[in-house]
PDB file of N, CA and C in Angstrom:
ATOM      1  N   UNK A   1       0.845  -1.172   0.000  1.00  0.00           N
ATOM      2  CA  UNK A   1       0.000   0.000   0.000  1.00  0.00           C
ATOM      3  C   UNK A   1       0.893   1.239   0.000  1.00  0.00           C
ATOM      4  N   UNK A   2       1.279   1.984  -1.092  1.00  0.00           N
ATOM      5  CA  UNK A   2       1.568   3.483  -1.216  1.00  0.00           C
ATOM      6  C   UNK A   2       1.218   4.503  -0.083  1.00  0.00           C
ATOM      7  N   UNK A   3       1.650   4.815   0.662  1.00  0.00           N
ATOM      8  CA  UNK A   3       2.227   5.532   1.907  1.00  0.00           C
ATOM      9  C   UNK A   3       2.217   6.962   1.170  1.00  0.00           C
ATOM     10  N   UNK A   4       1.803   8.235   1.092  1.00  0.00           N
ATOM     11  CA  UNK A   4       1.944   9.746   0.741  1.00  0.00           C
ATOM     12  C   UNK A   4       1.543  10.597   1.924  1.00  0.00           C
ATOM     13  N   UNK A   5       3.228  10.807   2.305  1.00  0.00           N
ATOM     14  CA  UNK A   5       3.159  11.510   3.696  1.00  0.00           C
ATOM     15  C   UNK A   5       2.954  13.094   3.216  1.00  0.00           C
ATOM     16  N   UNK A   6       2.578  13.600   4.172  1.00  0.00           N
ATOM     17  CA  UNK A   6       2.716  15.356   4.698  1.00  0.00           C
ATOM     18  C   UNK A   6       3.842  16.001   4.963  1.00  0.00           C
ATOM     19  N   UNK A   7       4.295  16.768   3.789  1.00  0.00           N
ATOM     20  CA  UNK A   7       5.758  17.509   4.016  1.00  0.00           C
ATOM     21  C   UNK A   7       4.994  19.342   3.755  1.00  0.00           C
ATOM     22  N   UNK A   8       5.724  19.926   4.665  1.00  0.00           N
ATOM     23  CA  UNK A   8       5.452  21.229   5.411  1.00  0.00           C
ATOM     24  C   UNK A   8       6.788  21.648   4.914  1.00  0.00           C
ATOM     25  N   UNK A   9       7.301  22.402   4.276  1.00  0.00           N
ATOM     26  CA  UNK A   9       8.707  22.874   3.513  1.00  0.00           C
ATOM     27  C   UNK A   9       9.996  21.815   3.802  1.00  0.00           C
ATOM     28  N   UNK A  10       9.509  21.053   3.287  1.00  0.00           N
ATOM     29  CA  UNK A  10      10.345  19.900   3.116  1.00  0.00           C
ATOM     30  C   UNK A  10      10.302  18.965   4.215  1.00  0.00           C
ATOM     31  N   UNK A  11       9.435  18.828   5.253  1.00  0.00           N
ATOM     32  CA  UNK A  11       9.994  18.076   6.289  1.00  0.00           C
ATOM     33  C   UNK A  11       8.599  17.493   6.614  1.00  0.00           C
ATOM     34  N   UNK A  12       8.833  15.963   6.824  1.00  0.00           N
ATOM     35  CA  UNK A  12       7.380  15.325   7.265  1.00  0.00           C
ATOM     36  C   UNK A  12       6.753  15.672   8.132  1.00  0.00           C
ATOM     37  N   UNK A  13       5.559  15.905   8.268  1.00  0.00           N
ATOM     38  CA  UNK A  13       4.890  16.191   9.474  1.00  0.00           C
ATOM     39  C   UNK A  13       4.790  15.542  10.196  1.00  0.00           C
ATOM     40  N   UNK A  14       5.023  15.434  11.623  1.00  0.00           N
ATOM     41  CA  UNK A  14       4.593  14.550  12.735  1.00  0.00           C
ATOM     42  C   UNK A  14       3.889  14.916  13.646  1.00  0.00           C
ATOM     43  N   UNK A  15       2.964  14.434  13.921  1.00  0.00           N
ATOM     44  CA  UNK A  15       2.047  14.948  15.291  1.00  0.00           C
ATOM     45  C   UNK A  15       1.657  13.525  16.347  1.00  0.00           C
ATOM     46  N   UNK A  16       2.479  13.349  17.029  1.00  0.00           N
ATOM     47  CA  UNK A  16       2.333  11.764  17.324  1.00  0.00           C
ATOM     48  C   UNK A  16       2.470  10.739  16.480  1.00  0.00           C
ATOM     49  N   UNK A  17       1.890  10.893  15.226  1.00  0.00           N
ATOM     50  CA  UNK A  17       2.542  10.111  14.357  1.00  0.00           C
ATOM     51  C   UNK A  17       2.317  10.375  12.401  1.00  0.00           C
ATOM     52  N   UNK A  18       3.110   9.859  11.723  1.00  0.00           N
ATOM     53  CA  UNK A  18       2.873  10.425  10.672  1.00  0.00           C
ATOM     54  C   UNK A  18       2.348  10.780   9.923  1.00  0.00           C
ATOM     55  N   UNK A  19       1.709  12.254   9.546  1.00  0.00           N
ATOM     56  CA  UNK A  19       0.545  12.579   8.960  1.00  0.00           C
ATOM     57  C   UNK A  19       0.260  11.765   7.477  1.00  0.00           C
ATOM     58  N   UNK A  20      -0.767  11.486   6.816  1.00  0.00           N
ATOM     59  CA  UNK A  20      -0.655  10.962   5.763  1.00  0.00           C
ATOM     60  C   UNK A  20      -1.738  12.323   5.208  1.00  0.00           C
ATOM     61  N   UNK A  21      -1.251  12.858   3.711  1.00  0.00           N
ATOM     62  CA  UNK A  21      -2.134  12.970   2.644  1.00  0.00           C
ATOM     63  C   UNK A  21      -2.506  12.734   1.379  1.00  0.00           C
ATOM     64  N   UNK A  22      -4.103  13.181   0.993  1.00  0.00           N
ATOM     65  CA  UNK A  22      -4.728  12.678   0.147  1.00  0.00           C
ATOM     66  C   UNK A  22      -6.089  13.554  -0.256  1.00  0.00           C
ATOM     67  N   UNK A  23      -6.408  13.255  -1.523  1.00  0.00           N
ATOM     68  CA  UNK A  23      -7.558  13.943  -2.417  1.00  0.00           C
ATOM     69  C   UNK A  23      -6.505  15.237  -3.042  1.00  0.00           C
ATOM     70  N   UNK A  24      -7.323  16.501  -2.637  1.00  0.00           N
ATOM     71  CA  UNK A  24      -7.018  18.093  -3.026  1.00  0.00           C
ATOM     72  C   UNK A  24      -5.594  18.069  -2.681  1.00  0.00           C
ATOM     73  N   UNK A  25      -5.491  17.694  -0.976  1.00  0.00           N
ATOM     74  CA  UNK A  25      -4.337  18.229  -0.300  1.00  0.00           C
ATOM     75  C   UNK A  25      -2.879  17.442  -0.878  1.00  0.00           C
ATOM     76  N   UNK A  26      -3.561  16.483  -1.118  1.00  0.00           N
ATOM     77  CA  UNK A  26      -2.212  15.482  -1.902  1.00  0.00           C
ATOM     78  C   UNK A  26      -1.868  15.920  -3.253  1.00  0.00           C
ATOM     79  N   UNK A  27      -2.642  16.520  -3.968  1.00  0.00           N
ATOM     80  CA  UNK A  27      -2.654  17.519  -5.448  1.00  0.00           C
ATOM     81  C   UNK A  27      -2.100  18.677  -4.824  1.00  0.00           C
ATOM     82  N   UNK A  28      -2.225  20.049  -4.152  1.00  0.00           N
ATOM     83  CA  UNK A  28      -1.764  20.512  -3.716  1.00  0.00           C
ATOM     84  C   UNK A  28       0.086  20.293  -3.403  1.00  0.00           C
ATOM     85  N   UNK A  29       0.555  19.392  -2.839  1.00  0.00           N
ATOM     86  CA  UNK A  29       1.588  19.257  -2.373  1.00  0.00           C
ATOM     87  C   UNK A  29       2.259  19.022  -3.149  1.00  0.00           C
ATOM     88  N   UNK A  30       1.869  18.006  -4.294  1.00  0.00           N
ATOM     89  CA  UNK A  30       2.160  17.691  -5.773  1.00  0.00           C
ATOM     90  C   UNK A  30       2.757  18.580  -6.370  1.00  0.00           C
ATOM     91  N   UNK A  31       2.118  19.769  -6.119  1.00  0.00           N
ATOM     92  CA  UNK A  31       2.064  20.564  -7.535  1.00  0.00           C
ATOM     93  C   UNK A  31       3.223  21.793  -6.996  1.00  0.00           C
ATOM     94  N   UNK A  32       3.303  22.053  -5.394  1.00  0.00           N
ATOM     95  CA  UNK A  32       4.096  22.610  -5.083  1.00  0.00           C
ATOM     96  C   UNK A  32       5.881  21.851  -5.198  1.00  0.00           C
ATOM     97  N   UNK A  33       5.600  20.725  -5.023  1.00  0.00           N
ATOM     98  CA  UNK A  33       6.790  20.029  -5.563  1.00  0.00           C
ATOM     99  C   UNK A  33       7.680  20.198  -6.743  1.00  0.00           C
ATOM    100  N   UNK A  34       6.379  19.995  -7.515  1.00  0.00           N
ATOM    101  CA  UNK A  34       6.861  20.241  -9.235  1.00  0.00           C
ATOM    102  C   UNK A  34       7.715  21.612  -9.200  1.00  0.00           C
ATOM    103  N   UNK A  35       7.111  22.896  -8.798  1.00  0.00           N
ATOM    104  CA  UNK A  35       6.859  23.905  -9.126  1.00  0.00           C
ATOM    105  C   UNK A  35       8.367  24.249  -8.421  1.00  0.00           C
ATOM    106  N   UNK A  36       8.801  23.628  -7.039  1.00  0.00           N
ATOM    107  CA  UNK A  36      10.035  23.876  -5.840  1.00  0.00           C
ATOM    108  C   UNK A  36      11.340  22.965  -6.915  1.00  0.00           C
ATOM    109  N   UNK A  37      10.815  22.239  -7.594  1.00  0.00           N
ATOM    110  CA  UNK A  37      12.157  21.316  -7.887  1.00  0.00           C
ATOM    111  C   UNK A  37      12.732  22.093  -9.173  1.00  0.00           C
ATOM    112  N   UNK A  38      14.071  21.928  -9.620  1.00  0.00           N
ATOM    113  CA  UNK A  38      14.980  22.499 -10.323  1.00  0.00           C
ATOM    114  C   UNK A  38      14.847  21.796 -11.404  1.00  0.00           C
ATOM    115  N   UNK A  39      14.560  21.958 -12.630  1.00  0.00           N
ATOM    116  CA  UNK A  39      14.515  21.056 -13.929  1.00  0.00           C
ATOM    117  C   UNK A  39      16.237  20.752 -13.822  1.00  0.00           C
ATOM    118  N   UNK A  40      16.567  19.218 -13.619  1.00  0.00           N
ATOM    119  CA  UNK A  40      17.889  18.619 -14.152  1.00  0.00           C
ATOM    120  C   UNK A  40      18.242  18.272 -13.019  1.00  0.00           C
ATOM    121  N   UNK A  41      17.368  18.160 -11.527  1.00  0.00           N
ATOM    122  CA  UNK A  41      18.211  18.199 -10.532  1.00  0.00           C
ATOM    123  C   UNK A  41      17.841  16.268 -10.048  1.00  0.00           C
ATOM    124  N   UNK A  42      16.860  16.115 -10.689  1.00  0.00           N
ATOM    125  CA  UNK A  42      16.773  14.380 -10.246  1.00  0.00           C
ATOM    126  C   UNK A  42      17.240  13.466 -11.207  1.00  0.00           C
ATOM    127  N   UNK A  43      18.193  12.829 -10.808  1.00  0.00           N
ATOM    128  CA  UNK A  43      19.277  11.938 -11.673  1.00  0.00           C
ATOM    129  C   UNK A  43      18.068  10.876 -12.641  1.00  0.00           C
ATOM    130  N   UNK A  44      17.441  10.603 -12.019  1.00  0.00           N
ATOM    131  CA  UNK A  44      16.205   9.554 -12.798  1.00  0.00           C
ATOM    132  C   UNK A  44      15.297  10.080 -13.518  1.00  0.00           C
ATOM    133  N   UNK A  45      14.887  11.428 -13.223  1.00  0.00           N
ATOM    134  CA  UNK A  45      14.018  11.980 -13.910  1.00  0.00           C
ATOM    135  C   UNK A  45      14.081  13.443 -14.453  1.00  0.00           C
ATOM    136  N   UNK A  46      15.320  13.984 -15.352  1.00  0.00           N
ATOM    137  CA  UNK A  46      15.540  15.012 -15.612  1.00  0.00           C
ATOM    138  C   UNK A  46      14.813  16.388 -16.426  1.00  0.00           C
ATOM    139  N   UNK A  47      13.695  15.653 -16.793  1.00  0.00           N
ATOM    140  CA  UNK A  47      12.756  16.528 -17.213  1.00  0.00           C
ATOM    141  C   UNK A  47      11.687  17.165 -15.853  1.00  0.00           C
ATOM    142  N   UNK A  48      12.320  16.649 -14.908  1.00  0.00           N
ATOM    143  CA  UNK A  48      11.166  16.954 -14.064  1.00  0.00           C
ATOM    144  C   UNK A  48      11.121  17.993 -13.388  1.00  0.00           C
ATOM    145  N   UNK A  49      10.106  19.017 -12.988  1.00  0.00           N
ATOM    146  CA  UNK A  49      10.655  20.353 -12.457  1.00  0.00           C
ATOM    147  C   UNK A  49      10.033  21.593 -13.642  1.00  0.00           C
ATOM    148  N   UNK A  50      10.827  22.670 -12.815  1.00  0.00           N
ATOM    149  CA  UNK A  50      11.076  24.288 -13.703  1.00  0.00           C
ATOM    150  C   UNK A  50      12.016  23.875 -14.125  1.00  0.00           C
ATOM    151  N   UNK A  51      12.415  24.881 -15.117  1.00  0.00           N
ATOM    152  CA  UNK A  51      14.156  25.304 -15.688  1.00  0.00           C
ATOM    153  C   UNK A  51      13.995  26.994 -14.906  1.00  0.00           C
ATOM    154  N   UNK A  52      14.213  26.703 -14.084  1.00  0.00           N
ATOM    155  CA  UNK A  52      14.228  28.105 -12.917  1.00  0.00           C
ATOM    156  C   UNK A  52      15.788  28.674 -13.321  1.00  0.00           C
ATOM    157  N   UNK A  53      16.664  27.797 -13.646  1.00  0.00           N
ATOM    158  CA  UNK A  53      18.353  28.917 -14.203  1.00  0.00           C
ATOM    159  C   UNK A  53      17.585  29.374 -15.661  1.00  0.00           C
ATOM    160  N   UNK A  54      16.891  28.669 -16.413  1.00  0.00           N
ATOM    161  CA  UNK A  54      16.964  29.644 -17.573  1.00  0.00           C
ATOM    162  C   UNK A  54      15.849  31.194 -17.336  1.00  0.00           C
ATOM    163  N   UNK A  55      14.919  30.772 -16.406  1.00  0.00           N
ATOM    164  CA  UNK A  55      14.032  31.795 -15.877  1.00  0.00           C
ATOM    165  C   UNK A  55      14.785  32.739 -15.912  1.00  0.00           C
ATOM    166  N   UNK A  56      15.975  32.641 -14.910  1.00  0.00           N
ATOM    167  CA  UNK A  56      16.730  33.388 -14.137  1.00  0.00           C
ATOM    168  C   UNK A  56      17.296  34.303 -14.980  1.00  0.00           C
ATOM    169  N   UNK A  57      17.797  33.542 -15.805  1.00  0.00           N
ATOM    170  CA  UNK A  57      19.149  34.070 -17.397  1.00  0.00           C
ATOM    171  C   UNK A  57      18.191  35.600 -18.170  1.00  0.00           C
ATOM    172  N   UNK A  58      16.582  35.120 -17.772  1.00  0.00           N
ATOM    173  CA  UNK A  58      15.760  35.548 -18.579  1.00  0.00           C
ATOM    174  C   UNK A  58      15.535  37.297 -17.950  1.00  0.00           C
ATOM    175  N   UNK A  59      15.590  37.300 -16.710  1.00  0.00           N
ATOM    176  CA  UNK A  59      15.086  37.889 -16.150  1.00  0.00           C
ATOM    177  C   UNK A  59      13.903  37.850 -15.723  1.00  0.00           C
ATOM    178  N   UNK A  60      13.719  37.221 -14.797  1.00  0.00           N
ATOM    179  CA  UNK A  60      12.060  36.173 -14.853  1.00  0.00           C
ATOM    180  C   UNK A  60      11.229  37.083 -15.616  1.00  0.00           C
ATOM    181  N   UNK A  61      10.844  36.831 -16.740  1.00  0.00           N
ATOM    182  CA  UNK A  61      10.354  36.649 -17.843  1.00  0.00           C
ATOM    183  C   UNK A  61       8.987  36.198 -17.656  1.00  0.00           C
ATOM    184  N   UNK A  62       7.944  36.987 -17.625  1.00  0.00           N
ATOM    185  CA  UNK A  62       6.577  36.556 -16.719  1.00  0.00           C
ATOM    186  C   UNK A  62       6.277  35.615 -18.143  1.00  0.00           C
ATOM    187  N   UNK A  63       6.232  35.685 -19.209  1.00  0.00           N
ATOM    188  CA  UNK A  63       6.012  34.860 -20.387  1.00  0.00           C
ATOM    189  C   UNK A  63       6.744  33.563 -20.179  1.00  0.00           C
ATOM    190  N   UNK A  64       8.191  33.394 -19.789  1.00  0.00           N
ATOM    191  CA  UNK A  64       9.219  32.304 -19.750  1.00  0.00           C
ATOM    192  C   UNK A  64       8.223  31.603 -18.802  1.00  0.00           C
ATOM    193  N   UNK A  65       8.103  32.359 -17.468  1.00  0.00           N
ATOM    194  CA  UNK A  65       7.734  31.114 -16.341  1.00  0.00           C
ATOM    195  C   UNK A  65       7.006  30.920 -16.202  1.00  0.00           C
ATOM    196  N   UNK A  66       5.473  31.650 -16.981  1.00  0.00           N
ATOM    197  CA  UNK A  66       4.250  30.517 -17.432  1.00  0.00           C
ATOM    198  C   UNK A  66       4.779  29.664 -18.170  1.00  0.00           C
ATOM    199  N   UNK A  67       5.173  29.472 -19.226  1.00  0.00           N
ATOM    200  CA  UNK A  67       5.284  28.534 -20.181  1.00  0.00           C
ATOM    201  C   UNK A  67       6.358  27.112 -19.489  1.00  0.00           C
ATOM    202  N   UNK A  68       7.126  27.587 -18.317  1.00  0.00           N
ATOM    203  CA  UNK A  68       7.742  26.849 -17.945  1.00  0.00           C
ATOM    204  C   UNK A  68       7.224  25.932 -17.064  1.00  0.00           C
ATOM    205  N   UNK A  69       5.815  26.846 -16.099  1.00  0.00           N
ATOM    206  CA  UNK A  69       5.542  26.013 -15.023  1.00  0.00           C
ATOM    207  C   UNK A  69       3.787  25.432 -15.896  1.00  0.00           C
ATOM    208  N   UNK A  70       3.603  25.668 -16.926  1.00  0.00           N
ATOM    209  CA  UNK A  70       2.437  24.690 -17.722  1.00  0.00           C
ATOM    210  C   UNK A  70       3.206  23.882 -18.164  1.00  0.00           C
ATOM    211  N   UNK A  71       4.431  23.681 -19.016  1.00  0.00           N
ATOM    212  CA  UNK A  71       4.953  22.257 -19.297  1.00  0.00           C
ATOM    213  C   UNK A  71       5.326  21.693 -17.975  1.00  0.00           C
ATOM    214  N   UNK A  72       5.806  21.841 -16.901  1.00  0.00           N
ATOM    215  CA  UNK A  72       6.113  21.158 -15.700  1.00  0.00           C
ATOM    216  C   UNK A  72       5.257  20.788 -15.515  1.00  0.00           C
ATOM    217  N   UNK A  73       3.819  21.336 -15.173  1.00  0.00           N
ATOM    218  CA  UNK A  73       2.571  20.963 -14.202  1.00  0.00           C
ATOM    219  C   UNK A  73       1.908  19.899 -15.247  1.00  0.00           C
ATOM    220  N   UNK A  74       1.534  19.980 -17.352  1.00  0.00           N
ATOM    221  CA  UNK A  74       1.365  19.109 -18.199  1.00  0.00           C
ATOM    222  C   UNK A  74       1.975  17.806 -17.864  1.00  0.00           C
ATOM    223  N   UNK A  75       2.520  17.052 -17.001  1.00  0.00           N
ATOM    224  CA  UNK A  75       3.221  15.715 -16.697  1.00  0.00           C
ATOM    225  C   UNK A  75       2.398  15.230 -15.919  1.00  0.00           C
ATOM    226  N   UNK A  76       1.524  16.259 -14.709  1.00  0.00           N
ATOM    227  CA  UNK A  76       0.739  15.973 -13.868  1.00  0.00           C
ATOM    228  C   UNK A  76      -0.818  15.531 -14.140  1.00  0.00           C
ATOM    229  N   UNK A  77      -0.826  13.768 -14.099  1.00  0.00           N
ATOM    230  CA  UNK A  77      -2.222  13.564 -14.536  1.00  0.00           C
ATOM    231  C   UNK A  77      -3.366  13.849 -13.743  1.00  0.00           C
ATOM    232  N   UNK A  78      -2.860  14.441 -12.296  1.00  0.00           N
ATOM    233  CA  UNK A  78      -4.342  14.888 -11.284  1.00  0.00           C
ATOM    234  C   UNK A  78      -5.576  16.038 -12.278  1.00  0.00           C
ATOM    235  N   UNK A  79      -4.369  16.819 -12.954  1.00  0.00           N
ATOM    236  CA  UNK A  79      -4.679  18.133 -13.448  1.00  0.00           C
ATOM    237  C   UNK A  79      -5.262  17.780 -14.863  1.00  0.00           C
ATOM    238  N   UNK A  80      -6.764  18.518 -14.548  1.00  0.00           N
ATOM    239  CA  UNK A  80      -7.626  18.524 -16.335  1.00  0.00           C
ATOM    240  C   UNK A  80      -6.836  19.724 -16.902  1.00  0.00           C
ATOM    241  N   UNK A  81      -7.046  21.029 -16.304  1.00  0.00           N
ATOM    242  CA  UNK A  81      -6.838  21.954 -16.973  1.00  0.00           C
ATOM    243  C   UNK A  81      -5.820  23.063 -15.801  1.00  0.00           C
ATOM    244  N   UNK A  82      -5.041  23.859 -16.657  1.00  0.00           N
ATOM    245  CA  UNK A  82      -4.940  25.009 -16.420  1.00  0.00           C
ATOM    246  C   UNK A  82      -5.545  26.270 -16.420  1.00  0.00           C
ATOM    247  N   UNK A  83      -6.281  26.517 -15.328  1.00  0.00           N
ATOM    248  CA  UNK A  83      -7.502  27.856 -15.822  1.00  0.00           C
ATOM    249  C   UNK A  83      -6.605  29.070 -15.988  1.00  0.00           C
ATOM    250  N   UNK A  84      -5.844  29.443 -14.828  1.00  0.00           N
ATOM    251  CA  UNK A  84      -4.873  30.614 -14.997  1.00  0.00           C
ATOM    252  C   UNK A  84      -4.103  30.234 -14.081  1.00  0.00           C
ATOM    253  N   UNK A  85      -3.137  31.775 -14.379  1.00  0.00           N
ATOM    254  CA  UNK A  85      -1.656  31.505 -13.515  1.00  0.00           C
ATOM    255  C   UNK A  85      -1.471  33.086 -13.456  1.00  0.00           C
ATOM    256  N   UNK A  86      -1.185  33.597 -12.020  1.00  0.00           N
ATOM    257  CA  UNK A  86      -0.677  34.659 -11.763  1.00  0.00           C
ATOM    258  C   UNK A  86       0.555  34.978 -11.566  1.00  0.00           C
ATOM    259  N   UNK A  87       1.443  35.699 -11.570  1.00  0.00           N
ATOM    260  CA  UNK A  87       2.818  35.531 -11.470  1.00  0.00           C
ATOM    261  C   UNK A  87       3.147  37.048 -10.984  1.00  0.00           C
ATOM    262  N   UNK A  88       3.643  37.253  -9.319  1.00  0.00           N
ATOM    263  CA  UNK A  88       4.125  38.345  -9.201  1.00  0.00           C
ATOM    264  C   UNK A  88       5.654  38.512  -9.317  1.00  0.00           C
ATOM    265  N   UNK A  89       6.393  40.010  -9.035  1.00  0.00           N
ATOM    266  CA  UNK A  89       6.980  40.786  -9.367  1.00  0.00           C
ATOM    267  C   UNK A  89       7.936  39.785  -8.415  1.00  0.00           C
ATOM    268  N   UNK A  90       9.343  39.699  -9.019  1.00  0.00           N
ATOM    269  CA  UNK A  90      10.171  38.783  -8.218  1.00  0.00           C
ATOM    270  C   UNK A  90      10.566  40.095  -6.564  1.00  0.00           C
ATOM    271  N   UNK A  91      10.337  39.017  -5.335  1.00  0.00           N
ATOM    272  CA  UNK A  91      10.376  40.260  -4.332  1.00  0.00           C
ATOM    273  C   UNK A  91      12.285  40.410  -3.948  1.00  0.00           C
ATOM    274  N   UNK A  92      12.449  41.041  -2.997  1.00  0.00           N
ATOM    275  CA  UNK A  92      13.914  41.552  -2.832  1.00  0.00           C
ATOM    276  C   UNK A  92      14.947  40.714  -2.671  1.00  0.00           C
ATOM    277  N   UNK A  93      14.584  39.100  -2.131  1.00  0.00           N
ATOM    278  CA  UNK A  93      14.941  37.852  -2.434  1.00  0.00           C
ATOM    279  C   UNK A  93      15.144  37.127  -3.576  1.00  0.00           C
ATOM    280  N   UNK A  94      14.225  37.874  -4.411  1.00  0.00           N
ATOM    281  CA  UNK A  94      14.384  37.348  -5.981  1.00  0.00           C
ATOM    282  C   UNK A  94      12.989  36.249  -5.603  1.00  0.00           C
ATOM    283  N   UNK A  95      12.100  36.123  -5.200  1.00  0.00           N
ATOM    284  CA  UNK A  95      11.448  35.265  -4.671  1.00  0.00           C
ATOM    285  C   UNK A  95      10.003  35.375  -5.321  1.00  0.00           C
ATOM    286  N   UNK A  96       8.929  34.440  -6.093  1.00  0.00           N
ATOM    287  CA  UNK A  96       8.228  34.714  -6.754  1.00  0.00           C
ATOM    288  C   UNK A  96       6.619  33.926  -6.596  1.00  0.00           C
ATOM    289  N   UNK A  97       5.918  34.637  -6.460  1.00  0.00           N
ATOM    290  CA  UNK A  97       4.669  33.780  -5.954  1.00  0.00           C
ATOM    291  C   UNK A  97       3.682  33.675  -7.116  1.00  0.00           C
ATOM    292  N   UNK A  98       3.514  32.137  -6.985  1.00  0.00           N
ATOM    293  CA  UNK A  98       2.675  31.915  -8.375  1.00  0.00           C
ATOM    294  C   UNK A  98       1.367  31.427  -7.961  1.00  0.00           C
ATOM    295  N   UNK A  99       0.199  32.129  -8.310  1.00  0.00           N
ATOM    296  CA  UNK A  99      -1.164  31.270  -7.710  1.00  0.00           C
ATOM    297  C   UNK A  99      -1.681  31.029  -8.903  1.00  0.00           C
ATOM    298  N   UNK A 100      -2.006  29.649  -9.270  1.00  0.00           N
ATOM    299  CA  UNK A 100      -2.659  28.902  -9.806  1.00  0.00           C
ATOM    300  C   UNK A 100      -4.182  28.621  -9.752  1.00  0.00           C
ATOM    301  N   UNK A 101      -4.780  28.637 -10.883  1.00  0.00           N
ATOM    302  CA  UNK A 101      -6.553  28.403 -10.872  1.00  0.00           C
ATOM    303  C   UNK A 101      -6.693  27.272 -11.563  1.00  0.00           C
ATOM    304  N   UNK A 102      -6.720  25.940 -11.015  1.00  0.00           N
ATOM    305  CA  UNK A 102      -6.566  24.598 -11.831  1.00  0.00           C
ATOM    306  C   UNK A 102      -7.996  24.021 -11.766  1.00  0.00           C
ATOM    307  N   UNK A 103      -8.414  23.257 -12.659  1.00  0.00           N
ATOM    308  CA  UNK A 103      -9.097  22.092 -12.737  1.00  0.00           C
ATOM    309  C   UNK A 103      -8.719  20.536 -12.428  1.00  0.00           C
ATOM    310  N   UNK A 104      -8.941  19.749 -11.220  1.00  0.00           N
ATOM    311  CA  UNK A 104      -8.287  18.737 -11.483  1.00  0.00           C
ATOM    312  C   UNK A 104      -9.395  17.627 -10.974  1.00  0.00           C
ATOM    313  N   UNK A 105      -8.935  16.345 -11.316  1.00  0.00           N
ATOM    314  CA  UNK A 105      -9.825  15.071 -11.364  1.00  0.00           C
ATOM    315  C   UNK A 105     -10.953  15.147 -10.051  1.00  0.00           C
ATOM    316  N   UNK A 106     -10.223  15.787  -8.725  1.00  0.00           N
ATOM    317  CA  UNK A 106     -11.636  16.437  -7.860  1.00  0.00           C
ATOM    318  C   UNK A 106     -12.301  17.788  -7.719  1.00  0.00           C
ATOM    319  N   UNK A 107     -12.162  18.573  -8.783  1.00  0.00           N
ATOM    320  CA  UNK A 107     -12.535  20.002  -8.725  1.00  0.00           C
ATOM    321  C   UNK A 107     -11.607  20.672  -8.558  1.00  0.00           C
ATOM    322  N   UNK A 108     -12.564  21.733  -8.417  1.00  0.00           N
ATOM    323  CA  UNK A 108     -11.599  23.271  -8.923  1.00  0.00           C
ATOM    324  C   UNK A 108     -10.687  23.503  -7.577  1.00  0.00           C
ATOM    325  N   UNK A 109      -9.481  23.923  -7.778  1.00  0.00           N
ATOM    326  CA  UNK A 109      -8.525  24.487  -6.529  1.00  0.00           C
ATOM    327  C   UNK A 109      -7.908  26.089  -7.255  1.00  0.00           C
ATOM    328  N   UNK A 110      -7.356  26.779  -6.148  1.00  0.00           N
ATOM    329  CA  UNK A 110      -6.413  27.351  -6.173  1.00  0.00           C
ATOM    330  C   UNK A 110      -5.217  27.536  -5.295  1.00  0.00           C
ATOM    331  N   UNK A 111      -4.108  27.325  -6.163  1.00  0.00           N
ATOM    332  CA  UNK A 111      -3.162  27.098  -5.334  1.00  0.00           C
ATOM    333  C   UNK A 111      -1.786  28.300  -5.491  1.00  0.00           C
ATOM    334  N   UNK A 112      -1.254  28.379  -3.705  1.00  0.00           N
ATOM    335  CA  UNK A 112      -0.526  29.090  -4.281  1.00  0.00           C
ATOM    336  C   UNK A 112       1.542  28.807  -3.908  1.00  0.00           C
ATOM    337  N   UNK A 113       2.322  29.204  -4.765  1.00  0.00           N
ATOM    338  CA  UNK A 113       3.356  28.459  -3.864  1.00  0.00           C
ATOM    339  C   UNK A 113       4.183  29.696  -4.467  1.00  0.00           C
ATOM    340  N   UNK A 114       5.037  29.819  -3.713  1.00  0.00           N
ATOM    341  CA  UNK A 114       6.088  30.973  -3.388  1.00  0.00           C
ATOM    342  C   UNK A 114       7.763  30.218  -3.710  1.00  0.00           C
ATOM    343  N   UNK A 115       8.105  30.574  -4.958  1.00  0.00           N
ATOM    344  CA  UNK A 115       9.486  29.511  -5.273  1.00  0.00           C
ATOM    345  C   UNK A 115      10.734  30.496  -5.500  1.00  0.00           C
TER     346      UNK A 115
END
């Protein structure tokens, strides 16, 4: 039986004992994954991820990193559709918050993750 624990910025959750998730919240976590990982950085799966250095090269490029984080999130079969994608102004960190308006196999979400 497939085990999909609860990670809180990288670290499992524990509350007595190990949180498990599932449905939205397990799509959710999914998608913040995709969105946190570095295109080239998993030896097995190198397509997987942003290309967040070419973002970078770009000058985050509000055009580049839609197009970057719809082919990333396109791998993800939870997701019917992409409704929209917001993309703010990189903050003084260089730090960029993307909220998402998705369609997926249990309804509509919005999600938002800060990469």
């Amino acid at each position: 039986m497939p085990w999909d624990f609860k990670f809180i910025d990288g670290d499992v959750v524990i509350d007595k004992q190990i949180n498990i998730v599932d449905g939205i919240d397990k799509a959710k976590q999914d998608i913040e994954h995709i969105l946190k990982c570095i295109k080239g950085t998993d030896a097995f799966h190198p397509d997987f991820g942003v290309d967040w250095m070419k973002i970078k090269q770009s000058g985050y490029s509000r055009t580049l990193i839609e197009h970057e984080i719809r082919k990333a999130l396109s791998k993800y079969d939870k997701i019917k559709s992409i409704d929209k994608i917001e993309i703010s102004e990189p903050d003084a960190d260089r730090k960029v918050k993307i909220r998402l308006f998705l369609t997926l196999d249990d309804g509509k979400i919005v999600s938002e993750v800060v990469v």
